[in-house]
PDB file of N, CA and C in Angstrom:
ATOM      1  N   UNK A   1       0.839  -1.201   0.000  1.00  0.00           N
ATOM      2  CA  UNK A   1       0.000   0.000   0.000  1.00  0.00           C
ATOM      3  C   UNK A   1       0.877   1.255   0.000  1.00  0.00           C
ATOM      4  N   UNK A   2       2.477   1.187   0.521  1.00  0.00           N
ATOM      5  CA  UNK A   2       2.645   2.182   0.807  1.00  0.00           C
ATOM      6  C   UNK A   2       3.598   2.657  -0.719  1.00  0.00           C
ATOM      7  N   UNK A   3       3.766   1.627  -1.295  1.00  0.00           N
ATOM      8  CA  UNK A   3       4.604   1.873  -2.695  1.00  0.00           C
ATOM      9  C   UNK A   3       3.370   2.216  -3.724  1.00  0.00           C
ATOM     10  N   UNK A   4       2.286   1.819  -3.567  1.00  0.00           N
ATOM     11  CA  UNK A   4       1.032   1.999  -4.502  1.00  0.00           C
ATOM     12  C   UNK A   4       0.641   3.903  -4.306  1.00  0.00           C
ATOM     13  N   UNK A   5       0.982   4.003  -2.705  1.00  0.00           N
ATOM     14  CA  UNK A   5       0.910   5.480  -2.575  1.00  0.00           C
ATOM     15  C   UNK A   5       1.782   6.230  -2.965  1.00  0.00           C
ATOM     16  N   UNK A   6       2.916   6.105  -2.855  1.00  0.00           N
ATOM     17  CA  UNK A   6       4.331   6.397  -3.862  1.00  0.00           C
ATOM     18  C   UNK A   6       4.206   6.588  -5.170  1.00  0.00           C
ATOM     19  N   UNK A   7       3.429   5.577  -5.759  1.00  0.00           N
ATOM     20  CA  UNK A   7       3.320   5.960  -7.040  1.00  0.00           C
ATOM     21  C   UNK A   7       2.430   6.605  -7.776  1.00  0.00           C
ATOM     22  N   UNK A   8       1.383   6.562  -6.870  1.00  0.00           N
ATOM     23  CA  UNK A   8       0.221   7.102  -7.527  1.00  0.00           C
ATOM     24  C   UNK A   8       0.613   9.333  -7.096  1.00  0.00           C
ATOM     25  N   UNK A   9       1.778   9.287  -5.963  1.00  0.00           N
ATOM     26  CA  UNK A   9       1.915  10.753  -5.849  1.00  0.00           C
ATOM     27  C   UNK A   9       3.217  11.024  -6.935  1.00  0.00           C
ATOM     28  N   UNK A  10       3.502  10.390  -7.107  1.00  0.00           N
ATOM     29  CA  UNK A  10       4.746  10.498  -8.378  1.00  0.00           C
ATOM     30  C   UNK A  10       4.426  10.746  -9.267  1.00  0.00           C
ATOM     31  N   UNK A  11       3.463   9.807  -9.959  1.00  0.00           N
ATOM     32  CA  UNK A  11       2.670  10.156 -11.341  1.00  0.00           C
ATOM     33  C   UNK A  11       1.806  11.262 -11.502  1.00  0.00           C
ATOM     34  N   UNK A  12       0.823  11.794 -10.505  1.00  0.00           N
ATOM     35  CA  UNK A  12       0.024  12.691  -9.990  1.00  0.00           C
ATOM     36  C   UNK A  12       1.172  14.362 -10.239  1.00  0.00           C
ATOM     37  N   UNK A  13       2.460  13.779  -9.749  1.00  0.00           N
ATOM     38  CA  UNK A  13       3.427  15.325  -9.373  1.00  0.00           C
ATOM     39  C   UNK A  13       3.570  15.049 -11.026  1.00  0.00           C
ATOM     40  N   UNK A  14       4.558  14.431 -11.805  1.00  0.00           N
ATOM     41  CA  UNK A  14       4.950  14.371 -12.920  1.00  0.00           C
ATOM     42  C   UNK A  14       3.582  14.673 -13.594  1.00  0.00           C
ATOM     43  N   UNK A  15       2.682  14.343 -13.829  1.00  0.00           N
ATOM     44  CA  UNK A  15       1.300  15.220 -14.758  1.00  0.00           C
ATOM     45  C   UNK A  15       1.220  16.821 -14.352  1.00  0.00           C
ATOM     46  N   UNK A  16       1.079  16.999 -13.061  1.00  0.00           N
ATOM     47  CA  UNK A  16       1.135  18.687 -12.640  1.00  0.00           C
ATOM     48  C   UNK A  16       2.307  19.385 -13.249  1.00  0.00           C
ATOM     49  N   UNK A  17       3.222  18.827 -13.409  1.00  0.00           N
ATOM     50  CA  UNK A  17       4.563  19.674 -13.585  1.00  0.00           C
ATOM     51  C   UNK A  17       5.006  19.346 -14.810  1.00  0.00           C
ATOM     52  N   UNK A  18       4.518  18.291 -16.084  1.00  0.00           N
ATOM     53  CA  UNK A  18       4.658  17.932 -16.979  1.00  0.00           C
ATOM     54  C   UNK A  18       5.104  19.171 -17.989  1.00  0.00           C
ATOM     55  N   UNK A  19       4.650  20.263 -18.235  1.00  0.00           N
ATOM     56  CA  UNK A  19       4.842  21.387 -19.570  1.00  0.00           C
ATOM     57  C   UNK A  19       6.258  22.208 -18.713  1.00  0.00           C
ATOM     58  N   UNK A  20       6.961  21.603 -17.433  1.00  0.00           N
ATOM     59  CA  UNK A  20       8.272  22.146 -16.722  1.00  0.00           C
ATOM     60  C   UNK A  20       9.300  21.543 -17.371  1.00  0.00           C
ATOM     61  N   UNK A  21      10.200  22.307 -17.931  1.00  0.00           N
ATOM     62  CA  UNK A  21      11.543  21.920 -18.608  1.00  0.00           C
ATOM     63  C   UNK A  21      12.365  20.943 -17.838  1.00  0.00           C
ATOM     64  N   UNK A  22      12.467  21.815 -16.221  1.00  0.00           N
ATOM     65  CA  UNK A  22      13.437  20.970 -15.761  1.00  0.00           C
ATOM     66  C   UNK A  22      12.567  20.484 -14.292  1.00  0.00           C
ATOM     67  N   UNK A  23      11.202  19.566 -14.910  1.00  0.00           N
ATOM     68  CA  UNK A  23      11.080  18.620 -14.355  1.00  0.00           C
ATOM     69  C   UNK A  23      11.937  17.502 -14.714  1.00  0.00           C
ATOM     70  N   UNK A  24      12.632  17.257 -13.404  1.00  0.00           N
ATOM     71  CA  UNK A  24      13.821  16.093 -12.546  1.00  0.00           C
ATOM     72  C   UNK A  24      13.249  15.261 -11.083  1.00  0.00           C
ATOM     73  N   UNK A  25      14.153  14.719 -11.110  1.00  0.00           N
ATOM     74  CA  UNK A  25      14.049  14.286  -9.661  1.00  0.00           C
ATOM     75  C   UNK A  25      13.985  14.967  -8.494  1.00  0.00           C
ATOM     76  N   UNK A  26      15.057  16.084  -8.849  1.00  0.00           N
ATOM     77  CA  UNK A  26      15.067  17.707  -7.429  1.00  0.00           C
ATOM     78  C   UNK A  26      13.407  18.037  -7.424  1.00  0.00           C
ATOM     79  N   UNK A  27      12.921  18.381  -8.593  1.00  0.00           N
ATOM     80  CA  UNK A  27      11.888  18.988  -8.378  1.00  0.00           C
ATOM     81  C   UNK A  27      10.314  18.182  -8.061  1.00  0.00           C
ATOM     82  N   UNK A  28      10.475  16.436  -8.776  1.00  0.00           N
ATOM     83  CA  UNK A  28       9.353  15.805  -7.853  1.00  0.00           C
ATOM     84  C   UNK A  28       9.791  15.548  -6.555  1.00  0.00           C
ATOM     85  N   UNK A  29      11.033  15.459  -6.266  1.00  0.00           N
ATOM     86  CA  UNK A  29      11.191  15.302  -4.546  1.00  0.00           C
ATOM     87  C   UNK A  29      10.883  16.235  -4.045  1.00  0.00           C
ATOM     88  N   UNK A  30      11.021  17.359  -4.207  1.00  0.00           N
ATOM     89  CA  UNK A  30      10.724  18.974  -3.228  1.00  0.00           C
ATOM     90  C   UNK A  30       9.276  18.573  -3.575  1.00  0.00           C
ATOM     91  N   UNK A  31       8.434  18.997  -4.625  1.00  0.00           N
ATOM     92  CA  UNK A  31       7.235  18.398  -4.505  1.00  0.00           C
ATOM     93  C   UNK A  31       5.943  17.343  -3.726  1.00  0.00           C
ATOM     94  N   UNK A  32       7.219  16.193  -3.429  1.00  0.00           N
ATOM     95  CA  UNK A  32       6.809  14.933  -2.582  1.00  0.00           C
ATOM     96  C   UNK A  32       6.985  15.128  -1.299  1.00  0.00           C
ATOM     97  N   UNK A  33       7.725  16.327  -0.685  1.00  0.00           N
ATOM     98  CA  UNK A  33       8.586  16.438   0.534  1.00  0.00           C
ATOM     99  C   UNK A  33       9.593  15.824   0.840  1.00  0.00           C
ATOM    100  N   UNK A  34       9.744  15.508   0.175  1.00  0.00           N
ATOM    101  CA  UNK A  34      11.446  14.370   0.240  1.00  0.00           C
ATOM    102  C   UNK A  34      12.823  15.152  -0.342  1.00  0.00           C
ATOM    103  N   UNK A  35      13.616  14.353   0.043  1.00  0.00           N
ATOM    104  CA  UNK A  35      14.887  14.802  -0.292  1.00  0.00           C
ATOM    105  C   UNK A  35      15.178  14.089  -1.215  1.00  0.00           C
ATOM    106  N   UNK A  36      15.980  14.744  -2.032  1.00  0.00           N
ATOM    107  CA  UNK A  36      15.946  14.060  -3.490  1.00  0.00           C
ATOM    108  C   UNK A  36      17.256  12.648  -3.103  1.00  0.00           C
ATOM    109  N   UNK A  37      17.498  12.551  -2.251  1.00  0.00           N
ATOM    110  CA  UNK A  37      18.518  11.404  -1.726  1.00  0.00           C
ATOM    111  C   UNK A  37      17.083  10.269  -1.338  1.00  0.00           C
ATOM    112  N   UNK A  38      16.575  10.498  -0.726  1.00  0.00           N
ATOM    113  CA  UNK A  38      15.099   9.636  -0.629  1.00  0.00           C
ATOM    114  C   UNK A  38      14.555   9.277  -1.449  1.00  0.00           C
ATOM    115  N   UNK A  39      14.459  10.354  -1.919  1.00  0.00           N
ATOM    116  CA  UNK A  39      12.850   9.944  -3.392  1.00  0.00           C
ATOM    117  C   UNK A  39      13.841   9.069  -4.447  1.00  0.00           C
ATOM    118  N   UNK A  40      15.261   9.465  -4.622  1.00  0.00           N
ATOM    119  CA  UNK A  40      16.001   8.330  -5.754  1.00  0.00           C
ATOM    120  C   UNK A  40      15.962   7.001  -4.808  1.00  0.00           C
ATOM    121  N   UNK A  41      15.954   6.952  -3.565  1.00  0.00           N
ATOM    122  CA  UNK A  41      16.379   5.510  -2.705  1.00  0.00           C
ATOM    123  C   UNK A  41      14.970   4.707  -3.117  1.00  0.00           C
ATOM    124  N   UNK A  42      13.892   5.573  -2.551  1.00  0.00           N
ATOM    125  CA  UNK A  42      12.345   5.073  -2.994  1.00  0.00           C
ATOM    126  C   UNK A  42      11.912   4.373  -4.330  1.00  0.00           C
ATOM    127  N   UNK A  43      12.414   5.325  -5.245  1.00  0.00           N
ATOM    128  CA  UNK A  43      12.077   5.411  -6.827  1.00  0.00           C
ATOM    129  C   UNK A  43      13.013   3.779  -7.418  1.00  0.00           C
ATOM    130  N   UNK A  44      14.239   3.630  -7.057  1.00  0.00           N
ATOM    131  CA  UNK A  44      14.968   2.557  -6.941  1.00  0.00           C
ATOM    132  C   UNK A  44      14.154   0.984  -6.261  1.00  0.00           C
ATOM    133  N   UNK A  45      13.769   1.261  -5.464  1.00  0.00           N
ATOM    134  CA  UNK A  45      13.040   0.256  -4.940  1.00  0.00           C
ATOM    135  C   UNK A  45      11.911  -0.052  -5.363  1.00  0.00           C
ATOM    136  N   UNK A  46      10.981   0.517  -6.519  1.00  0.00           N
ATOM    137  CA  UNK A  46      10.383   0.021  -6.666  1.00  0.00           C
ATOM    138  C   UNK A  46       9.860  -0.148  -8.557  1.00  0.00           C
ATOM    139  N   UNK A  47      11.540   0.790  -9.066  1.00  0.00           N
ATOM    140  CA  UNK A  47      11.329   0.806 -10.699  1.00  0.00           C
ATOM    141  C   UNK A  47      13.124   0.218 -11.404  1.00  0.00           C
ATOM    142  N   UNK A  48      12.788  -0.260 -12.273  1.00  0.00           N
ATOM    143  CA  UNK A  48      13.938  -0.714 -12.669  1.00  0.00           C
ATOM    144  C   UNK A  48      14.793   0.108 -13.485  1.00  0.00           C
ATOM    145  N   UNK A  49      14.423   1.090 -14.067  1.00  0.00           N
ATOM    146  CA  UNK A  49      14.691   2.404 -14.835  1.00  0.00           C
ATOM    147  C   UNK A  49      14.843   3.732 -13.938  1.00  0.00           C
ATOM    148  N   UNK A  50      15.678   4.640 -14.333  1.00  0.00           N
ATOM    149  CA  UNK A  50      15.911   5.591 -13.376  1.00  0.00           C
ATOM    150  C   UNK A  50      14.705   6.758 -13.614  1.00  0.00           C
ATOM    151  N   UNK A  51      14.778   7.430 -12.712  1.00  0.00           N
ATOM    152  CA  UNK A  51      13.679   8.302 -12.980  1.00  0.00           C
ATOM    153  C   UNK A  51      13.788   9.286 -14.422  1.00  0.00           C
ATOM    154  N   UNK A  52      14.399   9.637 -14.616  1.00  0.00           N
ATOM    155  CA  UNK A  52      14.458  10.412 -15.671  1.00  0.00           C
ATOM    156  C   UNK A  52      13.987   9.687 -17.150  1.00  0.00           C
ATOM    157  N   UNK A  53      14.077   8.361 -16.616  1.00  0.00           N
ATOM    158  CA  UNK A  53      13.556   7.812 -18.056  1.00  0.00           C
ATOM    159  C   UNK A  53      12.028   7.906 -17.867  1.00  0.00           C
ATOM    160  N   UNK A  54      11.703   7.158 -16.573  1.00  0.00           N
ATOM    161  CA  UNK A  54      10.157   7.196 -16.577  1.00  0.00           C
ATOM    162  C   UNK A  54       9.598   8.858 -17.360  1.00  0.00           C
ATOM    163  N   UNK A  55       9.860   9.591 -16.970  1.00  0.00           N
ATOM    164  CA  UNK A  55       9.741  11.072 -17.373  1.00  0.00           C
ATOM    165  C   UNK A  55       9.854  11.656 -18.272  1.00  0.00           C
ATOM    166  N   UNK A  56      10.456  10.944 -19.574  1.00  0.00           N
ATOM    167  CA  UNK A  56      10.713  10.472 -20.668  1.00  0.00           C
ATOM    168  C   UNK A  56       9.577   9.842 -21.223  1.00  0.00           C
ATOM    169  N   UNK A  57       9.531   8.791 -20.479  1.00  0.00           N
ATOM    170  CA  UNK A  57       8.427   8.042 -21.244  1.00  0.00           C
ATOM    171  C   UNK A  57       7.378   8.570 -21.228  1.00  0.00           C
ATOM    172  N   UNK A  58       6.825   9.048 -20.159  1.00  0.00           N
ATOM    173  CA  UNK A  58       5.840   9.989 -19.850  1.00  0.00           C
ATOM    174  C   UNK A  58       5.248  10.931 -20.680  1.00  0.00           C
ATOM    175  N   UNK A  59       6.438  11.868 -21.052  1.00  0.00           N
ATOM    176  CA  UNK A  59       6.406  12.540 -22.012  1.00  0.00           C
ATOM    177  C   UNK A  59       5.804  12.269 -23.396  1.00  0.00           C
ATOM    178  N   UNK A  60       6.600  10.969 -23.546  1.00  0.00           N
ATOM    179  CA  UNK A  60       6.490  10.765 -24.932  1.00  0.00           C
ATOM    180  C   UNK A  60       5.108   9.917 -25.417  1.00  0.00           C
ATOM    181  N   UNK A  61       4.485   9.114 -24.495  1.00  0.00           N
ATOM    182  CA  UNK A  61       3.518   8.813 -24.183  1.00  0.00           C
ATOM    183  C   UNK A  61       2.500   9.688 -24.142  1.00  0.00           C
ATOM    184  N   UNK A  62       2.371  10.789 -23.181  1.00  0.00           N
ATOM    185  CA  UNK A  62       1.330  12.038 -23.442  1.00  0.00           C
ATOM    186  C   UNK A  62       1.369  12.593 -24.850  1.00  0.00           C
ATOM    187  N   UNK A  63       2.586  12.792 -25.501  1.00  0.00           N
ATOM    188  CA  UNK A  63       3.039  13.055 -26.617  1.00  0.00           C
ATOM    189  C   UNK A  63       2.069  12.698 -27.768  1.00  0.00           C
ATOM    190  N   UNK A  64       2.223  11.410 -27.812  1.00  0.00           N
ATOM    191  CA  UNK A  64       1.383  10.199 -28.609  1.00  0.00           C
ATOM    192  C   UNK A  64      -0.092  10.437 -28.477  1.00  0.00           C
ATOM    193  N   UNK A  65      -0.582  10.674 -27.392  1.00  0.00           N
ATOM    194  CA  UNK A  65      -1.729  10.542 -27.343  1.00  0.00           C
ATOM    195  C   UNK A  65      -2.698  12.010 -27.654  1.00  0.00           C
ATOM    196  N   UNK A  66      -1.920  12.788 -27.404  1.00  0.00           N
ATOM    197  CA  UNK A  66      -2.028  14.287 -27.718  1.00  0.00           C
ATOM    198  C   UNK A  66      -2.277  14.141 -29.099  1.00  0.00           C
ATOM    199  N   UNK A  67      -1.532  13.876 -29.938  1.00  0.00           N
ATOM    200  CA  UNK A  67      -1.090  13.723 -31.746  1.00  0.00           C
ATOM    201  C   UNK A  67      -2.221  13.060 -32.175  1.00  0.00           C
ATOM    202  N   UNK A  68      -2.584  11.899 -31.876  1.00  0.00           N
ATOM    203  CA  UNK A  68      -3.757  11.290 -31.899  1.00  0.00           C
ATOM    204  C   UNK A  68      -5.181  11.759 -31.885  1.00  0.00           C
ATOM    205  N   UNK A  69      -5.221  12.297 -30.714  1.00  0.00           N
ATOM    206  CA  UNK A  69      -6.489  12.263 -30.136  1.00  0.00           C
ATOM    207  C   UNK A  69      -7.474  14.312 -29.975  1.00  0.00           C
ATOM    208  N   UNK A  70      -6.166  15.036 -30.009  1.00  0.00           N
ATOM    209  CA  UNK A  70      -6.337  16.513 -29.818  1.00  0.00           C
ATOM    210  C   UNK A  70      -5.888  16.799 -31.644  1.00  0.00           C
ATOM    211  N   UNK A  71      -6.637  17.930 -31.801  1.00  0.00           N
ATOM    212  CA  UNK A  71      -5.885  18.717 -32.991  1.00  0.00           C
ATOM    213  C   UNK A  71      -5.177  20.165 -32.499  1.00  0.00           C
ATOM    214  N   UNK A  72      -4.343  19.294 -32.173  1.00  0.00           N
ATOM    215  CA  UNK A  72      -3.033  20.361 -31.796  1.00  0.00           C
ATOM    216  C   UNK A  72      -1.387  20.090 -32.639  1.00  0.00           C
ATOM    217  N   UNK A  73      -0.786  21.402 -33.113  1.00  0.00           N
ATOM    218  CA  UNK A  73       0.767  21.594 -33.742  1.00  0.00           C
ATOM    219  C   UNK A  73       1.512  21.190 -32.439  1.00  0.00           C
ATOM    220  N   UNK A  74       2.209  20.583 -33.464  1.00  0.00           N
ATOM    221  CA  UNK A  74       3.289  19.796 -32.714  1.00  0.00           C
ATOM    222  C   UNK A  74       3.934  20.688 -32.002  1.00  0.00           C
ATOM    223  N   UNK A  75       4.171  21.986 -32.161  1.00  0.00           N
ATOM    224  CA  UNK A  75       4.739  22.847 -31.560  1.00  0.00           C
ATOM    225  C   UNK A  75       4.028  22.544 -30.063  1.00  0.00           C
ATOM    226  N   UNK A  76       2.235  23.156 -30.341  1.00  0.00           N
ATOM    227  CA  UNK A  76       2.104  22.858 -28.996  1.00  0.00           C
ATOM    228  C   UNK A  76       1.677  21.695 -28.135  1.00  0.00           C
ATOM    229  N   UNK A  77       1.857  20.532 -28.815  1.00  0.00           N
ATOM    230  CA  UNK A  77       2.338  19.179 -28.319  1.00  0.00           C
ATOM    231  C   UNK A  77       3.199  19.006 -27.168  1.00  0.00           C
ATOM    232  N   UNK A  78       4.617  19.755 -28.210  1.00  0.00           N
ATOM    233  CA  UNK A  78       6.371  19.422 -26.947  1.00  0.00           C
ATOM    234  C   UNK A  78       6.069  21.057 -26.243  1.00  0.00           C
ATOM    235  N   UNK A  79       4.979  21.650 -26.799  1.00  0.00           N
ATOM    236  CA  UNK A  79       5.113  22.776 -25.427  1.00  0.00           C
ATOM    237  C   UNK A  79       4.533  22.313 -24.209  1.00  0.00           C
ATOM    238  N   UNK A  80       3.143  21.480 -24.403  1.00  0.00           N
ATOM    239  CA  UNK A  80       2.553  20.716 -23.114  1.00  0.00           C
ATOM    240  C   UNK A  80       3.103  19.602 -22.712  1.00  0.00           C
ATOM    241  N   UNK A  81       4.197  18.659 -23.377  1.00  0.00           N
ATOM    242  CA  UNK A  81       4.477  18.306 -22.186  1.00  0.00           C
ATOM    243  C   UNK A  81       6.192  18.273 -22.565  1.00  0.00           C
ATOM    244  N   UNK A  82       6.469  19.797 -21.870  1.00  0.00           N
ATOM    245  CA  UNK A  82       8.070  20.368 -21.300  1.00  0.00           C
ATOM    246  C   UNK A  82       9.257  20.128 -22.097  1.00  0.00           C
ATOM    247  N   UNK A  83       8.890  19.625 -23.348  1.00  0.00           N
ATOM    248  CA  UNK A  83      10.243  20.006 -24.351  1.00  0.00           C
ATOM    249  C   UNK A  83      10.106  20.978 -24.966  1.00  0.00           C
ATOM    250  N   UNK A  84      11.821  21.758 -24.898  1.00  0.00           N
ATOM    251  CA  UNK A  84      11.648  23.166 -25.666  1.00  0.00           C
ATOM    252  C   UNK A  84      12.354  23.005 -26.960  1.00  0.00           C
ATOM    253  N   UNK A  85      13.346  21.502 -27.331  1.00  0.00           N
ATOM    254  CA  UNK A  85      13.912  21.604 -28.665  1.00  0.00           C
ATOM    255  C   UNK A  85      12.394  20.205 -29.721  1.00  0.00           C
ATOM    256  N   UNK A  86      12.440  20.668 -30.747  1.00  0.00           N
ATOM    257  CA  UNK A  86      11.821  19.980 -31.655  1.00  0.00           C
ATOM    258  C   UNK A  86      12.195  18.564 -32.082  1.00  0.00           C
ATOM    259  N   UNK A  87      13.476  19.516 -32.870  1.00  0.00           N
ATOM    260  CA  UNK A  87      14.230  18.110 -33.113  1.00  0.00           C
ATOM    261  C   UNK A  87      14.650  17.424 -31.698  1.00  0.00           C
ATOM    262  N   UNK A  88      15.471  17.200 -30.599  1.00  0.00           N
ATOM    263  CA  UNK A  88      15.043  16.748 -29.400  1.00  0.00           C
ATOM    264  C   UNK A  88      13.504  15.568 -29.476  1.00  0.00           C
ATOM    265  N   UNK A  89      12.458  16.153 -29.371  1.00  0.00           N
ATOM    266  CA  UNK A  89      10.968  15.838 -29.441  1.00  0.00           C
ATOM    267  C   UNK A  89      11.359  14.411 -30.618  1.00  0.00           C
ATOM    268  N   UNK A  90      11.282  15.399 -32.126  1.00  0.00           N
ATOM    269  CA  UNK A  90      11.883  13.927 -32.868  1.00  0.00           C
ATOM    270  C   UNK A  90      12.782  13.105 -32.611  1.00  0.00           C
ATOM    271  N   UNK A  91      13.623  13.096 -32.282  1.00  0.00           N
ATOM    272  CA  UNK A  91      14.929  12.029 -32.297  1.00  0.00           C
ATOM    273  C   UNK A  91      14.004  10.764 -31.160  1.00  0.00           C
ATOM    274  N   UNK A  92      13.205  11.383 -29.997  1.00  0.00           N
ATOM    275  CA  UNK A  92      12.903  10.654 -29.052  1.00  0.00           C
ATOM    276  C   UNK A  92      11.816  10.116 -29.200  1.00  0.00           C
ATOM    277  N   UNK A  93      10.996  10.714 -29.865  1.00  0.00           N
ATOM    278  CA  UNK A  93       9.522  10.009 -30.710  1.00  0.00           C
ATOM    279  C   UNK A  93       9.607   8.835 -31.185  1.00  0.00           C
ATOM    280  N   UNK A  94      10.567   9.279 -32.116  1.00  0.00           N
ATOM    281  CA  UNK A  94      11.718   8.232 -33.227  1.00  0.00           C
ATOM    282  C   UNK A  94      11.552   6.878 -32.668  1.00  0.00           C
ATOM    283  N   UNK A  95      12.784   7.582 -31.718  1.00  0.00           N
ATOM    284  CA  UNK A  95      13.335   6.305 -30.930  1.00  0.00           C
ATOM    285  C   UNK A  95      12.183   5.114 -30.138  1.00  0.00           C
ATOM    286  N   UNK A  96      11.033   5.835 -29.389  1.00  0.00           N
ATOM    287  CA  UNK A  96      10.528   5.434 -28.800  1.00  0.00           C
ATOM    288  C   UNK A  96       9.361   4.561 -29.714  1.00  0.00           C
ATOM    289  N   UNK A  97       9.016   4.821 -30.579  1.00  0.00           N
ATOM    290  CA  UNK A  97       7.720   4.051 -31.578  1.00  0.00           C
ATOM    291  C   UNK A  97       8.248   3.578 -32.454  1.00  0.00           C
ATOM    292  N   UNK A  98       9.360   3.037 -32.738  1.00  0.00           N
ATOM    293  CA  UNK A  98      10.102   2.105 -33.627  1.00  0.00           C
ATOM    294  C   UNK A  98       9.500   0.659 -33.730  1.00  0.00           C
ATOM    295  N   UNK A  99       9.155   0.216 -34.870  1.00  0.00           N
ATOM    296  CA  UNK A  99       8.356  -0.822 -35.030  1.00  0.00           C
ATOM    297  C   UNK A  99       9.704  -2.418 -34.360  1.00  0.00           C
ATOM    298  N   UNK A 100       9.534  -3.415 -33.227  1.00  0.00           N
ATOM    299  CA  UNK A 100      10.578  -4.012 -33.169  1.00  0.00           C
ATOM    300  C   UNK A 100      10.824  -4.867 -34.518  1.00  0.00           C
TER     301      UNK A 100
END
């Protein structure tokens, strides 16, 4: 219960702060009340990927579904969720929806 609560305030902070450039780990830990020495010890224990990827994925995931589902420019796509380079946006799109 108490990692289910962990995650559900992690994901909850990362959606609020999603269109933030330098949403990181500093800034969901200050968020969570934790020290970012905690929230990486926490985040470790219960994901196999470091945080910055989840946040990533996140991204790129909202990304996807935005493109899809909203008629919105890509511009303001990677403006809602916190990338400010384009190409950046592509290279990681790319990467991430690659047929295996």
């Amino acid at each position: 219960a108490e990692q289910a609560d962990f995650i559900r305030k992690l994901l909850q902070v990362i959606e609020q702060n999603l269109e933030e450039e330098e949403l990181g780990s500093t800034l969901i830990a200050d968020r969570m009340a934790m020290s970012p020495r905690q929230f990486y010890r926490k985040f470790k224990e219960i994901s196999p990927i470091a945080p910055s990827d989840l946040i990533k994925n996140y991204r790129m995931e909202k990304a996807a579904r935005l493109l899809r589902e909203e008629d919105l420019s890509i511009q303001d796509v990677i403006a809602d969720v916190g990338i400010s380079s384009r190409s950046y946006f592509y290279k990681d799109y790319r990467e991430q929806h690659k047929n295996p």
